[in-house]
Every structure is written in C-alpha cells, then in structure tokens.
Protein backbone atom coordinates (compact mmCIF):
# COMPACT_ATOMS: atom_id res chain seq x y z
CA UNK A 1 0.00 0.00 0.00
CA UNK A 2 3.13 2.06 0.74
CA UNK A 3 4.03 1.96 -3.21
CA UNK A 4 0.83 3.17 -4.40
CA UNK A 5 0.69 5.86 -2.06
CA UNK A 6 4.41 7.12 -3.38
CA UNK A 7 2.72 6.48 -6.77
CA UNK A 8 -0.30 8.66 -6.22
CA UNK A 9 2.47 11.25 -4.44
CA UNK A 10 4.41 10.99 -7.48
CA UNK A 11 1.73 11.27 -10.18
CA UNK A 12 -0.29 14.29 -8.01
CA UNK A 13 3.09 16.89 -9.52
CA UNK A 14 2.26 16.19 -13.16
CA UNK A 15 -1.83 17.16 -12.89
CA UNK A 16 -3.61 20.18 -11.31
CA UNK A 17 -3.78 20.32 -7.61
CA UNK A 18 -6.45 22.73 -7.10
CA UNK A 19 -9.45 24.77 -9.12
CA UNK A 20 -10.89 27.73 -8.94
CA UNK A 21 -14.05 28.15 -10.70
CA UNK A 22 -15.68 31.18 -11.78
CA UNK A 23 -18.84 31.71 -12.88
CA UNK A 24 -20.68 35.21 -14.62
CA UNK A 25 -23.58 35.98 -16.72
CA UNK A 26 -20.81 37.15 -19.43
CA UNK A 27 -19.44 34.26 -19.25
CA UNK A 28 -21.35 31.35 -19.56
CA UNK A 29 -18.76 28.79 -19.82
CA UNK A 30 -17.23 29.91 -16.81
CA UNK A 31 -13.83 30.28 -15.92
CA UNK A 32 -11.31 28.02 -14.75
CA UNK A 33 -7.61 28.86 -12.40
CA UNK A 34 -5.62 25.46 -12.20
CA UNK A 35 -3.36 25.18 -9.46
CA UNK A 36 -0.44 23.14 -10.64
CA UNK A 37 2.18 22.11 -8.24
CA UNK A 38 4.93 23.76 -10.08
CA UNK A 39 3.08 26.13 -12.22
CA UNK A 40 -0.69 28.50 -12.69
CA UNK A 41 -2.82 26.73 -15.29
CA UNK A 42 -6.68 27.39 -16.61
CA UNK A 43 -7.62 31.42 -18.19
CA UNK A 44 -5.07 33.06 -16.17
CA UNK A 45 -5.23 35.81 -18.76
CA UNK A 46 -8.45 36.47 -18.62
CA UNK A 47 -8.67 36.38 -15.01
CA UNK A 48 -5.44 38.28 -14.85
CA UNK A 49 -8.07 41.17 -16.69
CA UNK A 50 -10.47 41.36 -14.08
CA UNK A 51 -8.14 41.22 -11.19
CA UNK A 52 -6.69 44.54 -13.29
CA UNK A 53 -10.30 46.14 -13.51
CA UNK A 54 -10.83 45.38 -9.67
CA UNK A 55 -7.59 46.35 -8.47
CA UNK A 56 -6.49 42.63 -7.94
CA UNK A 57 -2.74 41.94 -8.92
CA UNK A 58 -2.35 39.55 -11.42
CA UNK A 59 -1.16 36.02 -11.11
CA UNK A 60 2.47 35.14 -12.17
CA UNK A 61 4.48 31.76 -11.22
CA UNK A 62 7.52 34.05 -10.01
CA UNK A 63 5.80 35.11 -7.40
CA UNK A 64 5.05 32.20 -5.21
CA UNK A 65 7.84 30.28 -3.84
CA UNK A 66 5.64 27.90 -3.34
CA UNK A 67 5.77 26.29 -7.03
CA UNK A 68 9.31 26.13 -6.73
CA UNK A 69 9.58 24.33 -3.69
CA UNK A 70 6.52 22.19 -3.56
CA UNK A 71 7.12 19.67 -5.87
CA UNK A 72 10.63 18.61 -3.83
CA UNK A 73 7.99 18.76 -0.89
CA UNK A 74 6.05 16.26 -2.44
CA UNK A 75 8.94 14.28 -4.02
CA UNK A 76 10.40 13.79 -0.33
CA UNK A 77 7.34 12.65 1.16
CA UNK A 78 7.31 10.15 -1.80
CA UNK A 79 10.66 8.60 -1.25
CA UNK A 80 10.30 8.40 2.70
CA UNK A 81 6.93 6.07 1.51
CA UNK A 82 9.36 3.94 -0.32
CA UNK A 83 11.85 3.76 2.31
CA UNK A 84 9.01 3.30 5.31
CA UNK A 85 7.61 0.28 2.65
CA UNK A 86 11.51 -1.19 2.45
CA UNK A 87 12.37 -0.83 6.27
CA UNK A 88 9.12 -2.12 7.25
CA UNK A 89 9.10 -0.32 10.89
CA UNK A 90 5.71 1.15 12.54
CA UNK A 91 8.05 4.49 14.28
CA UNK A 92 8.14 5.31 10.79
CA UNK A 93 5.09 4.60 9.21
CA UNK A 94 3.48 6.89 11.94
CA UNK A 95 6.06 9.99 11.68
CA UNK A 96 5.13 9.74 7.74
CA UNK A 97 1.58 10.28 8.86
CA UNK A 98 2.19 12.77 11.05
CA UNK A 99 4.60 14.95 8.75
CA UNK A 100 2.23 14.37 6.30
CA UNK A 101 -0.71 15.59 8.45
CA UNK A 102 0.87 18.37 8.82
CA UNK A 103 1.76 19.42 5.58
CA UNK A 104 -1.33 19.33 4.88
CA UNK A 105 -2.40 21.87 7.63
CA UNK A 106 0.73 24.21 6.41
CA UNK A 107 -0.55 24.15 2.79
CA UNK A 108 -4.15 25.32 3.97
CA UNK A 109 -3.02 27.92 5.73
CA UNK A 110 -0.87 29.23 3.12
CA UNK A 111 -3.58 28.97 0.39
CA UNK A 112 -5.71 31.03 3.46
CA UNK A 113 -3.24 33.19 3.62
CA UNK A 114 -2.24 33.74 -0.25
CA UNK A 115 -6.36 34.10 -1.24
CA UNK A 116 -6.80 36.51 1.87
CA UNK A 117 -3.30 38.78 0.42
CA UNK A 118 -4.75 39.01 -2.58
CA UNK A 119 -8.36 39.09 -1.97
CA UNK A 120 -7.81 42.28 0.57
CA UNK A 121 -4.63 44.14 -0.91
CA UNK A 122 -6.50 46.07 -3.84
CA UNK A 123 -5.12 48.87 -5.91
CA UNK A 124 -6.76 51.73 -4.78
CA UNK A 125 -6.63 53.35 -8.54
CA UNK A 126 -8.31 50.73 -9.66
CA UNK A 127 -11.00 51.08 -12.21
CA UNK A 128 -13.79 49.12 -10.36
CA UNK A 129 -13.92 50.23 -7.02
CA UNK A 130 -16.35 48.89 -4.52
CA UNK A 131 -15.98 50.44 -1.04
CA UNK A 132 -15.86 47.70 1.79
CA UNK A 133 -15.49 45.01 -0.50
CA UNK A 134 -12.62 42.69 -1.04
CA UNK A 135 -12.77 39.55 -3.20
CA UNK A 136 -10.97 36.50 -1.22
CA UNK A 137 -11.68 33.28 -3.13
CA UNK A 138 -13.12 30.78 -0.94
CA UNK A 139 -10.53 28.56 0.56
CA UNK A 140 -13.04 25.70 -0.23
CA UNK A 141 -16.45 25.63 -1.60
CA UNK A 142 -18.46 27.98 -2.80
CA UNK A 143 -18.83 32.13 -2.55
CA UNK A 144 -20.05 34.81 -4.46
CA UNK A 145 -17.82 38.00 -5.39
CA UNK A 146 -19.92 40.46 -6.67
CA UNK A 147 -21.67 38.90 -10.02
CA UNK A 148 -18.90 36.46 -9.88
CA UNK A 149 -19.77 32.80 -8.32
CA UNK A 150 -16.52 30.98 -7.08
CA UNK A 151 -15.98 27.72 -6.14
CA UNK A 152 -12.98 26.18 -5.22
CA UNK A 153 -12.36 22.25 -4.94
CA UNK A 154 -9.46 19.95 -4.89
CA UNK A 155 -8.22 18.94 -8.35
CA UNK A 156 -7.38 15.17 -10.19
CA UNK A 157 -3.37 16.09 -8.09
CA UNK A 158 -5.65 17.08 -4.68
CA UNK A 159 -8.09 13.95 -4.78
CA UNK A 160 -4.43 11.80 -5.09
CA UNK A 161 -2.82 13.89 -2.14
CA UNK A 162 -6.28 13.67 -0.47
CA UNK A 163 -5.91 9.30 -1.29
CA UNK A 164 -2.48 9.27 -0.07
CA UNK A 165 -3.23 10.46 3.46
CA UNK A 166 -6.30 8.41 3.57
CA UNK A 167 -3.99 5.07 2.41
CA UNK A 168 -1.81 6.26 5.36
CA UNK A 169 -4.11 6.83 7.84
CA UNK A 170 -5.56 3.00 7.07
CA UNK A 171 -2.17 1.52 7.26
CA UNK A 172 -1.90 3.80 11.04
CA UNK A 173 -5.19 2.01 11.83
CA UNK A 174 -4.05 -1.49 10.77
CA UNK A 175 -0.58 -0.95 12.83
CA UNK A 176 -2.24 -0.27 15.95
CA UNK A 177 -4.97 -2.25 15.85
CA UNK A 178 -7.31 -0.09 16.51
CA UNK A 179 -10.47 -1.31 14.94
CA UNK A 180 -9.84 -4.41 17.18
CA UNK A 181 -10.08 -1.86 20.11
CA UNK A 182 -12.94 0.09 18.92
CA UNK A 183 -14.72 -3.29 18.42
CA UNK A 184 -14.48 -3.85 21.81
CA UNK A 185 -15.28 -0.80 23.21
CA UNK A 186 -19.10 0.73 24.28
CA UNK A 187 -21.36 -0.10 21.38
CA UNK A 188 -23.11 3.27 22.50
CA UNK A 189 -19.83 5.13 21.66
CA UNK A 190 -19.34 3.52 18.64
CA UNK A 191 -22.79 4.23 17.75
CA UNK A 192 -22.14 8.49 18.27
CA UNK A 193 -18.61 8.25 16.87
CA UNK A 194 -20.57 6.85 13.37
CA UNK A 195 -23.91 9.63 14.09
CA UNK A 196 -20.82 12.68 14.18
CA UNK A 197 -19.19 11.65 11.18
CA UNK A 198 -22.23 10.82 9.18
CA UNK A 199 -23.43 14.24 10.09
CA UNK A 200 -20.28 16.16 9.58
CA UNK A 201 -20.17 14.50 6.25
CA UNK A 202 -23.26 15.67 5.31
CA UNK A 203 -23.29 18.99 2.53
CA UNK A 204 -24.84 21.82 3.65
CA UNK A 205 -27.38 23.62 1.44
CA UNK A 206 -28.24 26.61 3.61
CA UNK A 207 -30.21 29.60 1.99
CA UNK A 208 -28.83 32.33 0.63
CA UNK A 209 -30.55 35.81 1.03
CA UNK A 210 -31.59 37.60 -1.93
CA UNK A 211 -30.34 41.34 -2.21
CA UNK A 212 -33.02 43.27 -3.53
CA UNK A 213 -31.89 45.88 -6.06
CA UNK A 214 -28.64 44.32 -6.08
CA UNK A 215 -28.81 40.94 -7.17
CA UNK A 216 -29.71 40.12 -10.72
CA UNK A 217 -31.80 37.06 -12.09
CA UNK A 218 -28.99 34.14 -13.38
CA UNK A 219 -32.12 33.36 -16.33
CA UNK A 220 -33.12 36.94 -17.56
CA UNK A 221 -30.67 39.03 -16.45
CA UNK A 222 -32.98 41.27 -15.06
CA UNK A 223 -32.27 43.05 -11.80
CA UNK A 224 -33.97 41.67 -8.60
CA UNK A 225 -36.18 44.40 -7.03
CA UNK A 226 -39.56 42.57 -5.53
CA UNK A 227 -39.54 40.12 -2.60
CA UNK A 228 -42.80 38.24 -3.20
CA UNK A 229 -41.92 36.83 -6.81
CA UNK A 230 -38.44 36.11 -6.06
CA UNK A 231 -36.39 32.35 -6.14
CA UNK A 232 -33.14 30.73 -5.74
CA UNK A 233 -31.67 27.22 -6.05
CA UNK A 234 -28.20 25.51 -4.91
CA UNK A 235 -26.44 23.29 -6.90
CA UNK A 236 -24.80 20.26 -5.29
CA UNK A 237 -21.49 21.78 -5.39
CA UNK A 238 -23.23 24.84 -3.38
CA UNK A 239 -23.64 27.19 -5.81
CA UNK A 240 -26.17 29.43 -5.70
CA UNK A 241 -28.75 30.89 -8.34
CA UNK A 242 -31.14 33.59 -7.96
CA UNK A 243 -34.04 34.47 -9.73
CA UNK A 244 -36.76 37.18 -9.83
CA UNK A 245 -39.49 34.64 -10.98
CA UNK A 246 -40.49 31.07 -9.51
CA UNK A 247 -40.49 30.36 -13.54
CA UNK A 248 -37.25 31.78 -14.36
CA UNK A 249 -35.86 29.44 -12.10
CA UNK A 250 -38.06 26.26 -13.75
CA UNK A 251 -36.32 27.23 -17.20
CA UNK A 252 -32.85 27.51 -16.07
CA UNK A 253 -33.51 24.49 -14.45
CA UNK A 254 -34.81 23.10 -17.75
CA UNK A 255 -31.63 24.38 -19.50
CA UNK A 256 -29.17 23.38 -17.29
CA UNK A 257 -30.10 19.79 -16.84
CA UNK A 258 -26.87 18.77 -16.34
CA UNK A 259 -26.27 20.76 -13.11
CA UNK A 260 -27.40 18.56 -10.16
CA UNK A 261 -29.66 20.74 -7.92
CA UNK A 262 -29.46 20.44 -4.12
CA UNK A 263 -32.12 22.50 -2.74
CA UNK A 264 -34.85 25.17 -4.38
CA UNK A 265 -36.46 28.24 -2.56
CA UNK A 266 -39.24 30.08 -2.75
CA UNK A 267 -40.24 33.64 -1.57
CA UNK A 268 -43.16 33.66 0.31
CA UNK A 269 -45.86 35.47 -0.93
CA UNK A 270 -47.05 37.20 2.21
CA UNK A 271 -43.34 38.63 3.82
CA UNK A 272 -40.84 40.92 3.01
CA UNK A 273 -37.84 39.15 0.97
CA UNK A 274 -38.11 35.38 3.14
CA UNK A 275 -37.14 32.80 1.39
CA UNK A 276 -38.50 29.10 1.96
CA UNK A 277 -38.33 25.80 0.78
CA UNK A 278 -39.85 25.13 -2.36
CA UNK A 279 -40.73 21.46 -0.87
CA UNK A 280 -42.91 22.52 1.73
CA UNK A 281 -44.62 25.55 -0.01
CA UNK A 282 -48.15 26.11 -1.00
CA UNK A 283 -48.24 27.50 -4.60
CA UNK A 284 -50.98 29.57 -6.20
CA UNK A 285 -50.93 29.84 -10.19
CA UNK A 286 -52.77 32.11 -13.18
CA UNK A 287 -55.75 34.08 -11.95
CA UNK A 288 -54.49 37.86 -11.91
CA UNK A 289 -50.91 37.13 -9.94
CA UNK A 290 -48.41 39.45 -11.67
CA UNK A 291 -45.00 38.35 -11.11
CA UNK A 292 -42.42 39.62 -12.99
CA UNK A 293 -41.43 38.38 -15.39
CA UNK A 294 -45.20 36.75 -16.03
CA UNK A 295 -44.47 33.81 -14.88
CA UNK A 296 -47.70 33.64 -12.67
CA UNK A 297 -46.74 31.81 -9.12
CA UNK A 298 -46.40 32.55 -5.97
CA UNK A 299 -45.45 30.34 -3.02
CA UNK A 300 -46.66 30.74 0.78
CA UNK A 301 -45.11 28.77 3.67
CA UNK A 302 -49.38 28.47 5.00
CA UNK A 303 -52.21 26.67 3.00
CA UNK A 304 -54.63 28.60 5.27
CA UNK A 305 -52.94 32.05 3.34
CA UNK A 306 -52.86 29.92 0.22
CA UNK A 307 -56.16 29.34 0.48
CA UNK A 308 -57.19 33.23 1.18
CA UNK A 309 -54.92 34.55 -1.77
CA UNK A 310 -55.98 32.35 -3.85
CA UNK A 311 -59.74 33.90 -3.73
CA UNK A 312 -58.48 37.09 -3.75
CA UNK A 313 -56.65 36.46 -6.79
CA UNK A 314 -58.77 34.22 -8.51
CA UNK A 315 -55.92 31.81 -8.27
CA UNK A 316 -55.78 28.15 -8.18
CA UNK A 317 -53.50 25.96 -5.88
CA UNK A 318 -50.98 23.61 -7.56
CA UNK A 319 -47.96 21.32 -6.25
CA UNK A 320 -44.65 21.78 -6.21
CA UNK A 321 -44.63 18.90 -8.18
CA UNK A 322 -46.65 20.17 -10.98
CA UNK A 323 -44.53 23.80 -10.99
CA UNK A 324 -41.09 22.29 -11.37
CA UNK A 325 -42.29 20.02 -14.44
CA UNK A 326 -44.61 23.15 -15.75
C-alpha cells in the first residue's frame, strides 16, 4: 500500500492540484484557475483582466515560492513512503503520517493566507472600485464575489494527495490495531462516533438571502427588485442561483439539466424578501398574480394564506410537483 501511495504522491506533480471556478452571466462557460504544483494553469489571462479592472494583482508563477519548492515537498514525502515500505518499521510509518498531516495543515493555511493577500490588498486606482469590499476566493467551496460565483475544490493532483493520506491513515489504523479496540469498546460510543461523522459529512445547502436591487436574475438578467416573486436554487457543489421569478428558475432548471440541484427556494408570498423551501410551499398559479417576469406563481409557507390569496386572486393551488415540471 506504501508503493501506491508514493505512486499517487508521485503522479499528483504532473496534474492540477487545485481549481478555482468562476462563474458570470458574461461568461457562460465559466472560468477556470488550475493550481499546478509547479506552475498556474486554466484562463489566467483572462482572469489576470479582471483582477486589473478590480484592483487585484495579477497572477504570475515568479511570485510564489511555493511552485518552486513544492514539488521537492512532495517528491520527499514520496521517497520516505518507499523507504518506510523497504524498512518495514511502525516508528516510521506513523512519523510519515504525522509529517504528512501536517503538511497538509501548512498548505491550507498558506492557500488562506495567499487568497486573503490578494483578496484584501487592492489597488486603490483601480477602475472598479467597490468600497468595503474585497474579493478572497473561498478557501473551499463555494462564494459569491460580486456577479462572480466561485468555487474552489481539490483537483485530479488534490483527490491523489487527499488518497495518499487516507492510504496512510488505514495503514496507522491497521498498525495499531485499533479497529480491534474500537470493536471492543461501548457499542453506544461507537454508535455516536458513526452519528458525528455521518453528520459532519453531510453537505450543507443553507439559503442564501436575496439582495433586492442588487442581485440580478442568473435566467433573464434582469435586476432583482420585488420580494414576493423572487427564487433561488443551490447546486450540489453549493452554488447558488437567484431568480426574480419562480419560472425563471423552472427554465434555467430546464436548461441546465446537467447541473445537479441540491435544494430550491421560494419567496413567500405574504413577507418581506423570506425565502423558503420550495418542498414545503403552498403554490398559487394564473388568476391575476403578476409576477415579474409573467411567470404567474407565488409560493406561501401556510395553506390557510394559500387558500385566502388564492380567492383574492382568482388563483388556483398547484404542487410543487406540478410547478417544477410546468
């Protein structure tokens, strides 16, 4: 197991490590920053353009040590996996672990620390000038910088870094036995160690608010300014769409079939700007509901209101199920 962990280690220098992704209305293909582990890959020109605009500096190898230095990092750790899998002793087996642990700590801190430099250290002559706002990528998952979504996720070089520690950590577990412990131990501790990790591991798809005025609508384009019409859905990966029609967000739904959804909201009907889940809404359609963009539905998180609105609009209930296949 020792060799194919110096393999993956090996093979992780030659692919990209990391990804930032970018997404924008003007550009609908998106945008893609490969983190190589001896080089910048993906549109770094382009991107290099907007960090310009925004007062960003640009990207350049030469200026992080790091891609100098990193693959010997990784190179190391690969030849003390060979010599722990020649040796054969469990002192060393478990200071690889450790080391490598630890590494991996140091490297997400520095990627913390390089997004954070350049996310807060803006020109101040810069063209696009937002006051109070700075543009740190996420140092995982998912955030939005200004009409920019950006997500950023390990790479094919990450997932095999990500493997190797994982190989390591079963060959730490297998060395000490430990499962034969845990066997033996409380099956009511065992039981919560296996809740907490299944619920740790879960993905969070937490609502996003809507910024009225601010915010524009990822189907039309149009700017987001009432908070009864409005909805928004999150993709699996976390990213989040917004919409200033329950309908607009049915046909970007319908022309993005490819991208896995997670979760859909709903504004309800009845409050200022709240957003709900689509799931457990009560939906009105037709009768003399104006939404914006004419797409005739409205949501409420109460049948009972439903059920008023719905004579005062002439409206007739429908299902969830019914709107999203509409």
């Amino acid at each position: 197991m020792l060799l194919l962990v110096m393999v993956l280690l090996v093979s992780s220098v030659f692919v990209p490590m990391w990804r930032i992704e970018l997404s924008a209305p003007q550009y609908p293909e998106g945008l893609v920053l490969q983190l190589h582990a001896n080089k910048i890959g993906g549109d770094v020109e382009i991107i290099n353009g907007l960090n310009h605009y925004i007062g960003m500096k640009t990207l350049h190898k030469e200026d992080f040590i790091e891609f100098t230095v990193l693959p010997y990092i990784i190179g190391f750790f690969a030849l003390c996996a060979l010599a722990v899998a020649v040796i054969a002793k469990k002192k060393g087996l478990y200071a690889l672990f450790i080391s490598f642990i630890l590494f991996g700590i140091l490297a997400g801190i520095d990627f913390y620390r390089w997004n954070y430099e350049y996310g807060h250290n803006l020109d101040p002559n810069a063209a696009i000038q937002v006051p109070g706002m700075s543009y740190q990528p996420p140092l995982i998952g998912y955030k939005q910088l200004l009409n920019f979504g950006a997500y950023s996720i390990p790479d094919i070089g990450g997932w095999m870094l990500i493997a190797s520690g994982f190989l390591l950590f079963l060959l730490v577990i297998k060395e000490t036995n430990l499962l034969q412990k845990f066997k033996k131990s409380n099956p009511t501790t065992a039981l919560f160690v296996f809740l907490s990790l299944s619920f740790f591991s879960c993905a969070k798809t937490e609502v996003v608010p809507i910024k009225l005025n601010v915010d524009t609508c990822d189907f039309c384009k149009m700017t987001i300014a009432d908070g009864k019409y409005a909805a928004e859905v999150i993709s699996e990966k976390g990213r989040v769409f917004k919409f200033d029609d329950i309908m607009c967000m049915i046909h970007y739904g319908k022309e993005n079939a490819n991208t896995k959804m997670a979760a859909h909201y709903v504004n309800d009907y009845t409050q200022d700007n709240v957003l709900i889940p689509a799931k457990t809404a009560f939906f009105l359609s037709e009768g003399t509901i104006q939404s914006p963009m004419r797409g005739g539905i409205i949501a409420f998180s109460s049948e009972n209101e439903a059920k008023e609105f719905g004579i005062k609009l002439k409206a007739k209930p429908v299902t969830w199920g019914a709107v999203i296949t509409k």
